[in-house]
Protein backbone atom coordinates (compact mmCIF):
# COMPACT_ATOMS: atom_id res chain seq x y z
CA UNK A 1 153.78 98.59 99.31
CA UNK A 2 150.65 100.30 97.84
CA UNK A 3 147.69 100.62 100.49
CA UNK A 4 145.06 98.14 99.97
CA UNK A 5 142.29 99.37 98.08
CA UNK A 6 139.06 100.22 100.20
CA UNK A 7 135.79 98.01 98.67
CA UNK A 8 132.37 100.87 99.43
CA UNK A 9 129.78 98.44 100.40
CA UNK A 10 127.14 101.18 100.99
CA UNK A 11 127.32 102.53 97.23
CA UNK A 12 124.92 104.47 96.50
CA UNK A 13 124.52 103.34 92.64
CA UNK A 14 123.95 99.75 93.76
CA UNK A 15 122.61 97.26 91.20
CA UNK A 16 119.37 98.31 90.76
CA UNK A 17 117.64 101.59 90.61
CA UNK A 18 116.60 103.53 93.92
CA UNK A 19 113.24 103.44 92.83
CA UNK A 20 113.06 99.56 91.18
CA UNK A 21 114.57 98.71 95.06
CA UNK A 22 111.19 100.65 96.21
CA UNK A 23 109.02 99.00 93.74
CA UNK A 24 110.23 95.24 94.57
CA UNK A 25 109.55 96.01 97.75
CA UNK A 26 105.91 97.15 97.51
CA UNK A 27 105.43 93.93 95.33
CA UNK A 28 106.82 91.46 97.99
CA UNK A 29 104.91 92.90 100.97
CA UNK A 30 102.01 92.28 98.24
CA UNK A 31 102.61 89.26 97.64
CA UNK A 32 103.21 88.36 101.11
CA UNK A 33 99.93 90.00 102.35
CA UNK A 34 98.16 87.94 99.54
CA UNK A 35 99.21 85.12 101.01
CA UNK A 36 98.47 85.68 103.99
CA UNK A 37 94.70 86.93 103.23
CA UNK A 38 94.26 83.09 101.08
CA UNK A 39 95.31 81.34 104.80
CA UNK A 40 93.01 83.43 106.89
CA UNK A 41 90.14 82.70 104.65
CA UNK A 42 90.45 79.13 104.33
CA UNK A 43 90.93 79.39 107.90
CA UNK A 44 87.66 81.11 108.03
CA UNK A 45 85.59 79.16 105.86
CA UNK A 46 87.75 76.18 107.94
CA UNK A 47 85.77 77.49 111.15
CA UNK A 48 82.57 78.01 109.44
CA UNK A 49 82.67 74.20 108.20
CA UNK A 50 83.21 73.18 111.75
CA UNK A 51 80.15 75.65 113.17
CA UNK A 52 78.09 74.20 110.88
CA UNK A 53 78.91 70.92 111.71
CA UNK A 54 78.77 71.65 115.41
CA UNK A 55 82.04 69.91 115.39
């Protein structure tokens, strides 16, 4: 009866590099902030629209 063999989820070496982890990152909060900016200016032009129209 051999002890069962212990599975490291918090490797260090995980699949991707460190730095590629850091870079994804950056480029989904990007992404996500882009987003975000296209709503809140249709938004805005949205309410401008409507003040113009005295709606």
């Amino acid at each position: 009866m051999g002890s069962p063999r212990r599975i490291n989820l918090n490797r260090k070496d995980s699949v991707m590099h460190p730095d590629m982890e850091t870079y994804l990152w950056i480029t989904v909060k990007a992404f996500g902030f882009a987003l975000v900016g296209i709503y809140a200016t249709r938004i805005a032009f949205w309410a401008y629209e409507a003040m113009k129209w005295g709606v």
